[in-house]
PDB file of N, CA and C in Angstrom:
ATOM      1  N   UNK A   1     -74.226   3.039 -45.140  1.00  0.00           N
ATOM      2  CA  UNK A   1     -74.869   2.507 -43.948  1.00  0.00           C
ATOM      3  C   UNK A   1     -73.866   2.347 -42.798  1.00  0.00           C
ATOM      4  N   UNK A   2     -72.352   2.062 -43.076  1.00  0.00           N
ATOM      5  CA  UNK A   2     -71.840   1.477 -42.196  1.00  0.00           C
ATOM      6  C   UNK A   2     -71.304   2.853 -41.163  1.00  0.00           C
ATOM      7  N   UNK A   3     -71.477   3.979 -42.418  1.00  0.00           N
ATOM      8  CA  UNK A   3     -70.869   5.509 -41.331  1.00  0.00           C
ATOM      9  C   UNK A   3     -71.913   5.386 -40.724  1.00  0.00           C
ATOM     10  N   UNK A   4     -73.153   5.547 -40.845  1.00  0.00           N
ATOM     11  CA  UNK A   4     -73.870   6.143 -40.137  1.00  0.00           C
ATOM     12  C   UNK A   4     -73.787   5.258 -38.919  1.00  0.00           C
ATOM     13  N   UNK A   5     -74.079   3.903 -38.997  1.00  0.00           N
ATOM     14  CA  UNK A   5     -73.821   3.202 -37.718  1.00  0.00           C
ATOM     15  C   UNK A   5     -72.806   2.707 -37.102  1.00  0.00           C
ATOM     16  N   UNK A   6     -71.324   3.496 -37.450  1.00  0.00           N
ATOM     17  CA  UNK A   6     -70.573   3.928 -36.431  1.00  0.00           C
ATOM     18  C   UNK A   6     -70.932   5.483 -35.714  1.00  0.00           C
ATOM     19  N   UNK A   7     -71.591   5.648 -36.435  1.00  0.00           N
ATOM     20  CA  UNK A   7     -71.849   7.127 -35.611  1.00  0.00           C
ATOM     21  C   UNK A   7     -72.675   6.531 -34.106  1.00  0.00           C
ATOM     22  N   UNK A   8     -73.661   5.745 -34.188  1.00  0.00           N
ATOM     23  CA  UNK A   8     -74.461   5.255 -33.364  1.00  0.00           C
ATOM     24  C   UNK A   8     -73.882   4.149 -32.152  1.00  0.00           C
ATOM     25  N   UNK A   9     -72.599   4.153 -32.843  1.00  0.00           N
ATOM     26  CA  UNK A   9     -71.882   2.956 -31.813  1.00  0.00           C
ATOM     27  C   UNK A   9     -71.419   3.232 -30.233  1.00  0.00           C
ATOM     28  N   UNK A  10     -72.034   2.310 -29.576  1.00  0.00           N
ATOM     29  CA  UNK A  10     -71.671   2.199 -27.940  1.00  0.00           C
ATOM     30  C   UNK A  10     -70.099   2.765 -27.715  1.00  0.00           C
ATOM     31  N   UNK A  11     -69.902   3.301 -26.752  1.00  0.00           N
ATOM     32  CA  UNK A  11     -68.327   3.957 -26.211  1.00  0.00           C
ATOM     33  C   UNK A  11     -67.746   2.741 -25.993  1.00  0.00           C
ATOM     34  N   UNK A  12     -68.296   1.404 -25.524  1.00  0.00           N
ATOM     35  CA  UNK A  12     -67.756   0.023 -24.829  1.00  0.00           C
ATOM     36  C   UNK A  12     -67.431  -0.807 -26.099  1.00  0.00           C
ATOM     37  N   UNK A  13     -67.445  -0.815 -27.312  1.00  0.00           N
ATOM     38  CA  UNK A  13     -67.400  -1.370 -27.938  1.00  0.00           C
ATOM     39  C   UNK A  13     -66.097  -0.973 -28.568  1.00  0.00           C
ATOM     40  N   UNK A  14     -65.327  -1.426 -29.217  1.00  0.00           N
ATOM     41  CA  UNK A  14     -63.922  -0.881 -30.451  1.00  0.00           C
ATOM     42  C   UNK A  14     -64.333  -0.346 -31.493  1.00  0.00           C
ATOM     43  N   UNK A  15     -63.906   0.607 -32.497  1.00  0.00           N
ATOM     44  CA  UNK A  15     -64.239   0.486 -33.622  1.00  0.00           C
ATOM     45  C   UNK A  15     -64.412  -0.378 -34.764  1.00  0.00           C
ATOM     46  N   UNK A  16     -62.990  -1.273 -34.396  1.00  0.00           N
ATOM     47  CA  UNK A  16     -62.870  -2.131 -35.750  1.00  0.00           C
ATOM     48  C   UNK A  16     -63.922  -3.437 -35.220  1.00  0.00           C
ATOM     49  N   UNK A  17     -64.228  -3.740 -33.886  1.00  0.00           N
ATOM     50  CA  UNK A  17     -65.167  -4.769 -33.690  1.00  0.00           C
ATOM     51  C   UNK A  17     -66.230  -4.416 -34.386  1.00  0.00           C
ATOM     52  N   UNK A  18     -67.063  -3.110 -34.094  1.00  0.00           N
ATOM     53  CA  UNK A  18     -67.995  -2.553 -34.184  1.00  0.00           C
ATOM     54  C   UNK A  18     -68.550  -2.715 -35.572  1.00  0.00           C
ATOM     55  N   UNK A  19     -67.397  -2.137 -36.333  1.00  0.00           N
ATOM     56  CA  UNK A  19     -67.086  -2.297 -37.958  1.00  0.00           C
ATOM     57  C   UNK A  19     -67.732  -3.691 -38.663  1.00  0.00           C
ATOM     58  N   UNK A  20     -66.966  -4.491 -37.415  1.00  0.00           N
ATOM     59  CA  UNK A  20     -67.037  -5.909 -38.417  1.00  0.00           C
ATOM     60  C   UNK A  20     -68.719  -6.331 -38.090  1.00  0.00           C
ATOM     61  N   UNK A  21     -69.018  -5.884 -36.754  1.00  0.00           N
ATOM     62  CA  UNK A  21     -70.098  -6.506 -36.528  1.00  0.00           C
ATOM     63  C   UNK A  21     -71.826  -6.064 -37.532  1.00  0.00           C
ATOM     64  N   UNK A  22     -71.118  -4.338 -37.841  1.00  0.00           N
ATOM     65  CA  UNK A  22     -72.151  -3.829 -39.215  1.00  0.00           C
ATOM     66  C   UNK A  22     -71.884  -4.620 -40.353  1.00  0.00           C
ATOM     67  N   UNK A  23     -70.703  -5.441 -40.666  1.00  0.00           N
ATOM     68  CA  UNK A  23     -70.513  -5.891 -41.889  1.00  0.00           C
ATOM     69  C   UNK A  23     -71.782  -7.234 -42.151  1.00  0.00           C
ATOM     70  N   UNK A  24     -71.148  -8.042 -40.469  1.00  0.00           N
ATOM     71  CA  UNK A  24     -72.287  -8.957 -40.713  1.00  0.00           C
ATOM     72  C   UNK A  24     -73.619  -8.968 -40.986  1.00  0.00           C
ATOM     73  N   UNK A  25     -74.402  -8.002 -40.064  1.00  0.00           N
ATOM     74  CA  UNK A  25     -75.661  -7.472 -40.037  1.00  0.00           C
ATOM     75  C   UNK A  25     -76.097  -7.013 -41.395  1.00  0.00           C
ATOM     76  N   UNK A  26     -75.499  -6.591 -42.146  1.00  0.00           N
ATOM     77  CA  UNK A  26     -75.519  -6.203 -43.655  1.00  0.00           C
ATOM     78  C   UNK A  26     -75.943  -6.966 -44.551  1.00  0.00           C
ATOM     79  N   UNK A  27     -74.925  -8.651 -44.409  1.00  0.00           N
ATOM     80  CA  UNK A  27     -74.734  -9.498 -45.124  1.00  0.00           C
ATOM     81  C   UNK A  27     -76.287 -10.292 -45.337  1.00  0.00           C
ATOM     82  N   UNK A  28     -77.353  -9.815 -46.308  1.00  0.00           N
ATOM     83  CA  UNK A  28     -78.879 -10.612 -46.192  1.00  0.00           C
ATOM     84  C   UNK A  28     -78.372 -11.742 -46.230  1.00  0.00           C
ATOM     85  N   UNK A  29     -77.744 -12.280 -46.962  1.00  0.00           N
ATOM     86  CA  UNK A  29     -77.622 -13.478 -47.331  1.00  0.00           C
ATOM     87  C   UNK A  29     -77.145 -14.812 -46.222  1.00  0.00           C
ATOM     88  N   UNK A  30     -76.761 -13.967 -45.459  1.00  0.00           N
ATOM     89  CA  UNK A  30     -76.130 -14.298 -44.056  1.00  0.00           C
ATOM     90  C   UNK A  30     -77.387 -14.719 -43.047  1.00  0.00           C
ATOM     91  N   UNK A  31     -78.020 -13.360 -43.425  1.00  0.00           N
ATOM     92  CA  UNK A  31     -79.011 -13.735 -42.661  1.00  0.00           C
ATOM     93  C   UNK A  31     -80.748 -14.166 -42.512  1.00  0.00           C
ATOM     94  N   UNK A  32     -80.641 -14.235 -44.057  1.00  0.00           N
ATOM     95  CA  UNK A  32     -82.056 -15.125 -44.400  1.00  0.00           C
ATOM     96  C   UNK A  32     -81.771 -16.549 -44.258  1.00  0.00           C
ATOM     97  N   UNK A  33     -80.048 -16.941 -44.525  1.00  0.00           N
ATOM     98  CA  UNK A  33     -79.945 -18.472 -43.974  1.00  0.00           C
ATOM     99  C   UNK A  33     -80.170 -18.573 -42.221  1.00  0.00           C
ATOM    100  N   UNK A  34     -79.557 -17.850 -41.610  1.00  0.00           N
ATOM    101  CA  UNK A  34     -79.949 -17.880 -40.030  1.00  0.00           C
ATOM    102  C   UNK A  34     -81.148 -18.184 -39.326  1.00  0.00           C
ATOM    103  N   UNK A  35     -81.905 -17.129 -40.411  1.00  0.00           N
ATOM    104  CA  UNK A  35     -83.408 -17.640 -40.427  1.00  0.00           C
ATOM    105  C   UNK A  35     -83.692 -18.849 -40.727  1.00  0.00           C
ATOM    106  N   UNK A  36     -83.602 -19.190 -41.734  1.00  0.00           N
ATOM    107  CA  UNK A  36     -84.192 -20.562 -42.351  1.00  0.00           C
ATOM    108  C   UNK A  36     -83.576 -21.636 -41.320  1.00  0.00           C
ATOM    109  N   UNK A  37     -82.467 -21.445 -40.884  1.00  0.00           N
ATOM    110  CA  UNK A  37     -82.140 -22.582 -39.626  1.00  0.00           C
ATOM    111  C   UNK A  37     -82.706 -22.218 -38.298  1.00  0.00           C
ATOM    112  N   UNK A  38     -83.313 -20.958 -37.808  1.00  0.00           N
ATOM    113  CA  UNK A  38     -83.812 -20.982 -36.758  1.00  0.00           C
ATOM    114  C   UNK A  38     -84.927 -21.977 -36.687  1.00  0.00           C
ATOM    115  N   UNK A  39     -86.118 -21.280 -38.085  1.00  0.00           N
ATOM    116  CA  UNK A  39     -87.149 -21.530 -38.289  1.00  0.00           C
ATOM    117  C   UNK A  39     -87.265 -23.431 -37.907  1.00  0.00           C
ATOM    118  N   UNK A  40     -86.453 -23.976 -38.535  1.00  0.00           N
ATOM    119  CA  UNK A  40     -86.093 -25.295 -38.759  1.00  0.00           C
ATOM    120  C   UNK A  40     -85.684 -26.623 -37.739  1.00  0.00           C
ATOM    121  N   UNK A  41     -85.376 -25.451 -36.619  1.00  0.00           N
ATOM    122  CA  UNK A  41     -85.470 -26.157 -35.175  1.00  0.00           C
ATOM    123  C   UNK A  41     -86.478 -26.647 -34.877  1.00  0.00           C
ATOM    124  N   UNK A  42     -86.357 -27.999 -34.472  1.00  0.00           N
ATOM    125  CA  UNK A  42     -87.693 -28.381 -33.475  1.00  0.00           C
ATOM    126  C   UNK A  42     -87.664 -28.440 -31.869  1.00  0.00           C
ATOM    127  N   UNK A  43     -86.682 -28.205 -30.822  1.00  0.00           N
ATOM    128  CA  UNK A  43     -86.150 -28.111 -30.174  1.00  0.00           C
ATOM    129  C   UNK A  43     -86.432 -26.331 -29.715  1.00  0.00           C
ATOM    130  N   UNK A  44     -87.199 -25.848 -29.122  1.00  0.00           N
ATOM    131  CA  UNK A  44     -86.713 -24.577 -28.421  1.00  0.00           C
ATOM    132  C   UNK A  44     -86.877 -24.827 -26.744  1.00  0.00           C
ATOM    133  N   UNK A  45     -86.414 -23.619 -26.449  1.00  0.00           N
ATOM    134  CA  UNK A  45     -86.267 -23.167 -25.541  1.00  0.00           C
ATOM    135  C   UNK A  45     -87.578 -22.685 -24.730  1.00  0.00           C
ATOM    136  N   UNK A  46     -88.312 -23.361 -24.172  1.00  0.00           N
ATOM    137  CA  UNK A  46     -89.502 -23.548 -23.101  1.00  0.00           C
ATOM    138  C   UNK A  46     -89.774 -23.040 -21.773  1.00  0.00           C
ATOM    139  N   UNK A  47     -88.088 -22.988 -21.184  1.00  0.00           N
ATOM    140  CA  UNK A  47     -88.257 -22.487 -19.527  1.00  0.00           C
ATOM    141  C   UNK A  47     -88.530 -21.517 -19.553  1.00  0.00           C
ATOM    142  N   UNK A  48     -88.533 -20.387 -20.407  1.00  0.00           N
ATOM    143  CA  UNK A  48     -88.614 -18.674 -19.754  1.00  0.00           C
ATOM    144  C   UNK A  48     -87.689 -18.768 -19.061  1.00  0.00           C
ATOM    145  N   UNK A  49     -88.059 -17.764 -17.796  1.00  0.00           N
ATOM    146  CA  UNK A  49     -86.582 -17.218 -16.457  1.00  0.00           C
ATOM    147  C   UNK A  49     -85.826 -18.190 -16.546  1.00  0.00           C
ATOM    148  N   UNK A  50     -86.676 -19.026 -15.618  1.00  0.00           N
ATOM    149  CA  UNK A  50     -86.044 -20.406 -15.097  1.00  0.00           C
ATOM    150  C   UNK A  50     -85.323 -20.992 -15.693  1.00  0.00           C
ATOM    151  N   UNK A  51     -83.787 -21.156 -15.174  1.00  0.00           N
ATOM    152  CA  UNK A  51     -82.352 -21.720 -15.475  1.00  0.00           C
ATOM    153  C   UNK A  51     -82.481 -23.512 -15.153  1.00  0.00           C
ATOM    154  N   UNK A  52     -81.569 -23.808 -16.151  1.00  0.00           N
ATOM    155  CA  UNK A  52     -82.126 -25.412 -16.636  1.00  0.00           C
ATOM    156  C   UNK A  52     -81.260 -26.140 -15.382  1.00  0.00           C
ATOM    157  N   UNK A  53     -80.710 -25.099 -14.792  1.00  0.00           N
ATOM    158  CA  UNK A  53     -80.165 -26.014 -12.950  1.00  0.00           C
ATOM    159  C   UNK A  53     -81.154 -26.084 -12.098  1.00  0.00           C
ATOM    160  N   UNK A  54     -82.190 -24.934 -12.461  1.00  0.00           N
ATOM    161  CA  UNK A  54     -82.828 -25.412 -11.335  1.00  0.00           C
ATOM    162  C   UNK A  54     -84.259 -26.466 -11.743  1.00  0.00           C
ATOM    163  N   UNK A  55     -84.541 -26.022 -13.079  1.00  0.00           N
ATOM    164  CA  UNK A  55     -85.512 -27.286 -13.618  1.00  0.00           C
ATOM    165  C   UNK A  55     -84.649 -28.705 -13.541  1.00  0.00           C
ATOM    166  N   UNK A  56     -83.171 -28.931 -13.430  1.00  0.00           N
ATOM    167  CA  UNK A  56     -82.987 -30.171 -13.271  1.00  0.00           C
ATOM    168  C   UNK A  56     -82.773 -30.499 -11.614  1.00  0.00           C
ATOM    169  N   UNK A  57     -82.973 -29.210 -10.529  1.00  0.00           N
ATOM    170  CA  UNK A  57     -82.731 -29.569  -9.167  1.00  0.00           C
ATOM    171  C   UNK A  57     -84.406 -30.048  -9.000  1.00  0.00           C
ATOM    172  N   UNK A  58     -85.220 -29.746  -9.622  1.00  0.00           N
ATOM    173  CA  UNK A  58     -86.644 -29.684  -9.455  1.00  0.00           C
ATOM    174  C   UNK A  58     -86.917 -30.808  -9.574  1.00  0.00           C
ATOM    175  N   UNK A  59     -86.378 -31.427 -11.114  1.00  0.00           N
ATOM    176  CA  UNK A  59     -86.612 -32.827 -11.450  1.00  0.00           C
ATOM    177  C   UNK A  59     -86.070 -33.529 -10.682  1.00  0.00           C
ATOM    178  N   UNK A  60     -84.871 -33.537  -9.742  1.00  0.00           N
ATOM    179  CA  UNK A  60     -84.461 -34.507  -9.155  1.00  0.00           C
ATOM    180  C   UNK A  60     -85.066 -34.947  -7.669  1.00  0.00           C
ATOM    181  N   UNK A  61     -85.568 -33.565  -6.942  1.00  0.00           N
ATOM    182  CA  UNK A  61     -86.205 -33.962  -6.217  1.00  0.00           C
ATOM    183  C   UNK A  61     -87.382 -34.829  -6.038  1.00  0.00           C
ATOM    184  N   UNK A  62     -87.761 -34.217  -7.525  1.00  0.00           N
ATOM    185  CA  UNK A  62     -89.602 -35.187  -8.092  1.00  0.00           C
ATOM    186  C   UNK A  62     -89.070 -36.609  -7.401  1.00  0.00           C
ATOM    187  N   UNK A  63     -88.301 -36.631  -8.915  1.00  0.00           N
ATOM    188  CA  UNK A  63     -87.646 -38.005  -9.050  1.00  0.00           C
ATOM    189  C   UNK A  63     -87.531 -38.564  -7.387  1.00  0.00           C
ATOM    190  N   UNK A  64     -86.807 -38.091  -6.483  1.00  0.00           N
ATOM    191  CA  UNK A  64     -86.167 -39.061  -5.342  1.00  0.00           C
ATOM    192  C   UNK A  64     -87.484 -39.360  -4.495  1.00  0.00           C
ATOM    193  N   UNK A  65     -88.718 -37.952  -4.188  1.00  0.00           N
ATOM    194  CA  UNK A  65     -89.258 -38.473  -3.372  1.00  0.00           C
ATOM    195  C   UNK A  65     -90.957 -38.736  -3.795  1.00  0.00           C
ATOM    196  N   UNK A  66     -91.027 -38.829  -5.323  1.00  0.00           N
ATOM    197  CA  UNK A  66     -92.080 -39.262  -5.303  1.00  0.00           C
ATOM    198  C   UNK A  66     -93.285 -37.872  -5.593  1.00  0.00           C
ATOM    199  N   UNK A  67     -92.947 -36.668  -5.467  1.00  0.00           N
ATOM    200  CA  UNK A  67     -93.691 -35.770  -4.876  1.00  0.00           C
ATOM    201  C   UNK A  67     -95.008 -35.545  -5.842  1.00  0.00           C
ATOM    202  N   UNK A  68     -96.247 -35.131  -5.490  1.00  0.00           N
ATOM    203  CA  UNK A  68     -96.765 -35.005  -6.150  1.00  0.00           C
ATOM    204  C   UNK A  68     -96.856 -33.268  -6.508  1.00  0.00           C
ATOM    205  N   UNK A  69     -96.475 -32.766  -5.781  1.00  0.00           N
ATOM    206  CA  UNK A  69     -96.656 -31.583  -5.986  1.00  0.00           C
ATOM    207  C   UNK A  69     -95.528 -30.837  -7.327  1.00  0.00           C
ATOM    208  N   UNK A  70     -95.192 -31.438  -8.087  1.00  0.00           N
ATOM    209  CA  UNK A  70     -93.727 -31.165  -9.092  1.00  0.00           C
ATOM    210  C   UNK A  70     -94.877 -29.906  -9.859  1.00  0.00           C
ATOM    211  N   UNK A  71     -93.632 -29.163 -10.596  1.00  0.00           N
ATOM    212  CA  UNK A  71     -94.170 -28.192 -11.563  1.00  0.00           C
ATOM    213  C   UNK A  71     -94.348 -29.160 -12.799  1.00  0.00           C
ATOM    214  N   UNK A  72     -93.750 -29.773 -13.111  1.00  0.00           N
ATOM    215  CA  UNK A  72     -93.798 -30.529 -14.351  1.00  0.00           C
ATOM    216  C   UNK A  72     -94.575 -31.685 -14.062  1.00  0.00           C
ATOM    217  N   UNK A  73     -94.702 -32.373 -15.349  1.00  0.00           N
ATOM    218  CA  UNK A  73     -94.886 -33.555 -15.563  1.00  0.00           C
ATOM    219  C   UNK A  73     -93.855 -34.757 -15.378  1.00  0.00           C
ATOM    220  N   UNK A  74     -93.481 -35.640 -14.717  1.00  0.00           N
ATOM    221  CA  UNK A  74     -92.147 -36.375 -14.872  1.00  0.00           C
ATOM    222  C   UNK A  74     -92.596 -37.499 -15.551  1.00  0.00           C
ATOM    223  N   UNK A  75     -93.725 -37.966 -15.856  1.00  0.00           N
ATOM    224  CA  UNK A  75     -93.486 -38.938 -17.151  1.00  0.00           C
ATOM    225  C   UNK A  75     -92.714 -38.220 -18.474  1.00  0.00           C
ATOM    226  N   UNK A  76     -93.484 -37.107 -18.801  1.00  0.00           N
ATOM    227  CA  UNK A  76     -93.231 -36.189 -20.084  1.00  0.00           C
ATOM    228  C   UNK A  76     -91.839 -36.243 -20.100  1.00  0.00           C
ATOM    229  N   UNK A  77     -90.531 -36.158 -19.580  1.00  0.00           N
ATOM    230  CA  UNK A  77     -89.437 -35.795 -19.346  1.00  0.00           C
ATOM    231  C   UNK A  77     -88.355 -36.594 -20.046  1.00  0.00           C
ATOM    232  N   UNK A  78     -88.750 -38.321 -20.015  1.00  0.00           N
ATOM    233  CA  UNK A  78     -87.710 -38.936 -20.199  1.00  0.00           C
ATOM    234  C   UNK A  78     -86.986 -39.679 -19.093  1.00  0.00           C
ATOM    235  N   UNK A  79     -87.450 -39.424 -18.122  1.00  0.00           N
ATOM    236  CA  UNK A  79     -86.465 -39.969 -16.906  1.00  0.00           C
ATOM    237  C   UNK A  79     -87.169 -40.818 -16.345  1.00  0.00           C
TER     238      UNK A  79
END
């Protein structure tokens, strides 16, 4: 497996990186635990695009002036 996907490997990449990085990908065991800890999160990631600077420039404005017009909820938040 691992020739064939150096054959397939990016020009930007090294070999021996490349190497190591098929080793991991290989490893099931590696990565049915990865799984089982993704799965196990309760915590994801909600914004889509939107970068958590500007959901917190968003919240702060809520916050200072009251606005009703917010994308969010600002009870829901915590603040």
């Amino acid at each position: 497996m691992q020739d064939l996907g150096l054959m397939n490997r990016p020009k930007n990449i090294p070999v021996d990186d490349f190497s190591q990085m098929l080793r991991l990908w290989s490893n099931k065991d590696r990565c049915l635990r990865a799984k089982e800890i993704r799965m196990s999160q309760k915590n994801t990631h909600t914004a889509g695009p939107t970068s958590f600077a500007i959901i917190r420039e968003e919240m702060v404005i809520c916050l200072k002036f009251s606005s009703d017009s917010c994308s969010f909820n600002v009870k829901d938040t915590g603040f």
